[in-house]
Protein backbone atom coordinates (compact mmCIF):
# COMPACT_ATOMS: atom_id res chain seq x y z
CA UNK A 1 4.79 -6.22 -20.54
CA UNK A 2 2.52 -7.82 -17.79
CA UNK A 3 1.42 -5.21 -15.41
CA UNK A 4 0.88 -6.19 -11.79
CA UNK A 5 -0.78 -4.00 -9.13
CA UNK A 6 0.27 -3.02 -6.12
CA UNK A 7 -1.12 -0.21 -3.25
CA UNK A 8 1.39 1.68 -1.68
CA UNK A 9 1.55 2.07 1.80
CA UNK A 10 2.14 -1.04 4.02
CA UNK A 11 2.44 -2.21 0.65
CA UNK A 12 5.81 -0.38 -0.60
CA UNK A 13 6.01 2.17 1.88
CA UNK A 14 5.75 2.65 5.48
CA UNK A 15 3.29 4.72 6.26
CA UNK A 16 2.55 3.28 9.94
CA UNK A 17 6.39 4.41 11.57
CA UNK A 18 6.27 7.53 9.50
CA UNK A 19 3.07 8.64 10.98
CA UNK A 20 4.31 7.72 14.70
CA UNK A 21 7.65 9.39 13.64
CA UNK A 22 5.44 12.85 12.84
CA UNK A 23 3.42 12.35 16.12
CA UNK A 24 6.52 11.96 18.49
CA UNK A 25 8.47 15.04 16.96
CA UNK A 26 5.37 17.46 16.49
CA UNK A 27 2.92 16.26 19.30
CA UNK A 28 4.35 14.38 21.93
CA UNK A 29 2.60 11.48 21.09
CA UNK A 30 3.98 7.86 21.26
CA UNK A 31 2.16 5.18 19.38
CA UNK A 32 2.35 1.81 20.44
CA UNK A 33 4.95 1.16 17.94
CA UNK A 34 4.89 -1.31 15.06
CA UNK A 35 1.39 -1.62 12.87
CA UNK A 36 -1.98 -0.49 14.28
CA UNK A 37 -4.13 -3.27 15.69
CA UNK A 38 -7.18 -1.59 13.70
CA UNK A 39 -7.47 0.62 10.96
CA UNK A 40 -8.88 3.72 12.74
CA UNK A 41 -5.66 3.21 15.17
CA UNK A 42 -7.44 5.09 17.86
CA UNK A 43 -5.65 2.07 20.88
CA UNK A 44 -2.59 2.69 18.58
CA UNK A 45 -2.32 6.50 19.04
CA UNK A 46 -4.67 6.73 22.17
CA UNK A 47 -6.18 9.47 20.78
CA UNK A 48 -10.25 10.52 19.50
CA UNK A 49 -11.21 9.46 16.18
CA UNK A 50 -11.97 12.69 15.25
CA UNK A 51 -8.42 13.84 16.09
CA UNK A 52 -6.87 10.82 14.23
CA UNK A 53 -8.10 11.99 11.22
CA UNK A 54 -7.27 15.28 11.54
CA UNK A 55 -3.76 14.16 12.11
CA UNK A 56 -3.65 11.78 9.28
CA UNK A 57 -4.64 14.91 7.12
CA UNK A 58 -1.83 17.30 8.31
CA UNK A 59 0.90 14.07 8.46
CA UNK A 60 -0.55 13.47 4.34
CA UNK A 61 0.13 16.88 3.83
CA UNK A 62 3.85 17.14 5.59
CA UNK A 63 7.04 16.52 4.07
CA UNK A 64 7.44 13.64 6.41
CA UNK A 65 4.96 12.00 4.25
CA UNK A 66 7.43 12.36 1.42
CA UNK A 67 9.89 10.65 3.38
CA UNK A 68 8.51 7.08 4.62
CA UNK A 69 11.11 4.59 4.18
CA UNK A 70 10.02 1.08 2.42
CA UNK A 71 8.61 -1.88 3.69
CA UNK A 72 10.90 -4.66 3.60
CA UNK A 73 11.86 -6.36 0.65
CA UNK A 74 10.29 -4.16 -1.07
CA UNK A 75 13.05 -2.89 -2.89
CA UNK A 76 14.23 -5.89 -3.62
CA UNK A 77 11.11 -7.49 -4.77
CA UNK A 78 10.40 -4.59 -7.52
CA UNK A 79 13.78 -4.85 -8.85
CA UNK A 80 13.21 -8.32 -9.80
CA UNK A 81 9.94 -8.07 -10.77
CA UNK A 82 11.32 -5.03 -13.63
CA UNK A 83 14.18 -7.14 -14.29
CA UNK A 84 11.99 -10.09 -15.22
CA UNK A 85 9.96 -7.87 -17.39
CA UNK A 86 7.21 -7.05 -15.16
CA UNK A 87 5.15 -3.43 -15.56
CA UNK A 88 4.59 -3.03 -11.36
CA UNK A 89 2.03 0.29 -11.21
CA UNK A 90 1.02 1.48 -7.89
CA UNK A 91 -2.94 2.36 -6.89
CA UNK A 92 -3.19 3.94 -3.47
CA UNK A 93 -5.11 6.11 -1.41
CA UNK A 94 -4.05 9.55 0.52
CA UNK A 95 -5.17 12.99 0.40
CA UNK A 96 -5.64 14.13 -2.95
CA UNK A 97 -3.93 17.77 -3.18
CA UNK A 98 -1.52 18.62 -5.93
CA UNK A 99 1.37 18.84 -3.07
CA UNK A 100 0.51 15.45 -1.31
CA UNK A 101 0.60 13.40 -4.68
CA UNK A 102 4.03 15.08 -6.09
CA UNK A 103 5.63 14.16 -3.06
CA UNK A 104 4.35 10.47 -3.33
CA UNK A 105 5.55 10.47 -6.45
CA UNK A 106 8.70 11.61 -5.13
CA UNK A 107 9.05 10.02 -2.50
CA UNK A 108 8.54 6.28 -4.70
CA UNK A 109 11.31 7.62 -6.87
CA UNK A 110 13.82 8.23 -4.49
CA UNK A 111 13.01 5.05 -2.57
CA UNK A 112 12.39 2.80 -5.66
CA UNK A 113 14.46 4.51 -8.60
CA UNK A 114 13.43 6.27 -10.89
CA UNK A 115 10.30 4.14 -13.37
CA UNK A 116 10.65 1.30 -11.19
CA UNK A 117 6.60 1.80 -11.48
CA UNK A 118 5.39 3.18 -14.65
CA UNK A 119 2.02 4.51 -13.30
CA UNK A 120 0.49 5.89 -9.97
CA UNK A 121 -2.65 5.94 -10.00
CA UNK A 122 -4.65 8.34 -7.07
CA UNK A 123 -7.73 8.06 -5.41
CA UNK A 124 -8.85 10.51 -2.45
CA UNK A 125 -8.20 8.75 1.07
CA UNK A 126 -11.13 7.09 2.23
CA UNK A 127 -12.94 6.30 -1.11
CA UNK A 128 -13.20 2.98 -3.35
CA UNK A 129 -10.09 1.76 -5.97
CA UNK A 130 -12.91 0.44 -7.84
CA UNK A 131 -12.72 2.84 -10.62
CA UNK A 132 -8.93 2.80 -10.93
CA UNK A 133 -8.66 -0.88 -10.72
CA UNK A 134 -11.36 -1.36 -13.31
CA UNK A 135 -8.99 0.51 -15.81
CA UNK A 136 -6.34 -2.48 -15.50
CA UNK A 137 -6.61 -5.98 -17.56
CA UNK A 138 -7.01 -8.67 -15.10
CA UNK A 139 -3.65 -9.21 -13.16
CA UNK A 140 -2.65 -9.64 -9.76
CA UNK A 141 -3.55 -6.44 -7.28
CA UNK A 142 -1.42 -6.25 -4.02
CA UNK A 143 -2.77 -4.65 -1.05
CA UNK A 144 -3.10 -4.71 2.84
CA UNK A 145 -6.71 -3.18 3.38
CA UNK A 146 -9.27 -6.03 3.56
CA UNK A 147 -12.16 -3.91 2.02
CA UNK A 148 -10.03 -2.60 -0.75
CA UNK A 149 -8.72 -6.45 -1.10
CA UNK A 150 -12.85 -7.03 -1.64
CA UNK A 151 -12.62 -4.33 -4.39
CA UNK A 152 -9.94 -6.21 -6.41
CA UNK A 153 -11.67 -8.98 -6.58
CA UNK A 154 -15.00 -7.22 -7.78
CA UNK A 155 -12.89 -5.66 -10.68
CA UNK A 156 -11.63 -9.44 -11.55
CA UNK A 157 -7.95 -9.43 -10.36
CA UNK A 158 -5.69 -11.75 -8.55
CA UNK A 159 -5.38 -10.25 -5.21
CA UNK A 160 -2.70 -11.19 -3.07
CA UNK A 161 -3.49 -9.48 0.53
CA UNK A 162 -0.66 -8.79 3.39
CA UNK A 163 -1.16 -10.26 6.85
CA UNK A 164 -0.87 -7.34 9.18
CA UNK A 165 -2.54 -6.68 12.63
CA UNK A 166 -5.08 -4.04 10.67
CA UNK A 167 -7.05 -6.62 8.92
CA UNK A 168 -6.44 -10.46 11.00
CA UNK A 169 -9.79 -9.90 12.37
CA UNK A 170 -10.66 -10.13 8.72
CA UNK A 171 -9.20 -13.57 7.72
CA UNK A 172 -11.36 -15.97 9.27
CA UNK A 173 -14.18 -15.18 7.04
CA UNK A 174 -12.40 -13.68 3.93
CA UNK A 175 -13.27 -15.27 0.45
CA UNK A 176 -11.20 -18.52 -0.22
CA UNK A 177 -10.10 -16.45 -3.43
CA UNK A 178 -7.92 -13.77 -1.36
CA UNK A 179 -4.65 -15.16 -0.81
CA UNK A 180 -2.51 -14.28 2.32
CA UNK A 181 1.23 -13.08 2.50
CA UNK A 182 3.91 -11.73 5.20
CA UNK A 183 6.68 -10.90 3.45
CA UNK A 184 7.46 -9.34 0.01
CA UNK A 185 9.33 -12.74 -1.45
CA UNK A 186 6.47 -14.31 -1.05
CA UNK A 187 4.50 -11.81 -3.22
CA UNK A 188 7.55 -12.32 -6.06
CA UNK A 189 7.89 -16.33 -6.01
CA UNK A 190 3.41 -15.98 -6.23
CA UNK A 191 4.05 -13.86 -9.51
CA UNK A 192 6.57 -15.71 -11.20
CA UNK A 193 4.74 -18.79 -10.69
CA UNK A 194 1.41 -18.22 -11.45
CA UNK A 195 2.05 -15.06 -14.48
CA UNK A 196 4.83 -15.57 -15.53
CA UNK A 197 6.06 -13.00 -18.18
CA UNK A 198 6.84 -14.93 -21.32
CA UNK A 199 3.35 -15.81 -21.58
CA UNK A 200 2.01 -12.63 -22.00
């Protein structure tokens, strides 16, 4: 079975509208709705940096974080994708406590079905995939953070990188290798053109 890569939130889940969902009921706090123009989303949240993170931390720690709702076609995509034959394993990023990951683990289940990815890897928020990625054969990697993009290339995948208003500043003078994506179909049609199963 070919196994493809993919991170997990703005990837598969929503992390973005769950996080402004947690802010608006707990805090008060109104985003600026949809995706954060930067990844510290301090003119997102209009708050410090210092008090983003601590927010991130106790959102990555809530149940709400067990509870983000998928990112369009996502669904969809990953049925296909198992259907066809495809191993899809997730590699993501949050707060590494034993509470946080069950409920990611959860939370893909519930959203996905259950071993519609037959691996999550973890790494603790902030630090590189490089280690995790490196365990993989070269395949295709899907992900939304520019820098981890950069990663997947250095361990000698495919990467296939989502446009979204976090990394645009990015694209201009990204490697010619990354290739860009909006929506999840696209990221299907890619794979079962350029790997497909059979030949594996």
């Amino acid at each position: 079975m070919k196994k493809i890569i993919f991170d997990c939130d703005d990837i598969c889940l929503q992390f973005p509208q769950g996080f402004s969902k947690f802010l608006w009921k707990y805090y008060g706090i109104k985003t600026l709705g949809g995706d954060p123009c930067n990844w510290n989303m301090l003119k997102w949240t209009g708050l410090k940096k210092e008090r983003v993170l601590e927010l991130l931390i106790e959102f990555s720690t809530s149940k709400y974080f067990g509870e983000l709702e998928p990112v369009p076609g996502a669904v969809e995509g990953i049925k296909r994708l198992v259907a066809a034959g495809y191993d899809p394993v997730i590699v993501t990023a949050c707060v590494k406590s034993e509470m946080t990951m069950q409920r990611r683990i959860s939370n893909v289940s519930n959203v996905f079905g259950e071993g519609a990815f037959s691996k999550i890897d973890f790494t603790p928020m902030g630090t590189s995939k490089l280690d995790q990625l490196k365990q993989y054969e070269p395949t295709i990697f899907v992900e939304d953070n520019y820098h981890n993009a950069l990663t997947g290339l250095e361990a000698g995948h495919e990467v296939l990188i989502r446009r979204v208003p976090h990394n645009l500043e990015h694209r201009k003078n990204a490697p010619a290798e990354l290739t860009w994506f909006s929506d999840f179909s696209e990221v299907v049609k890619h794979i079962f053109e350029r790997q497909p199963v059979m030949s594996y």
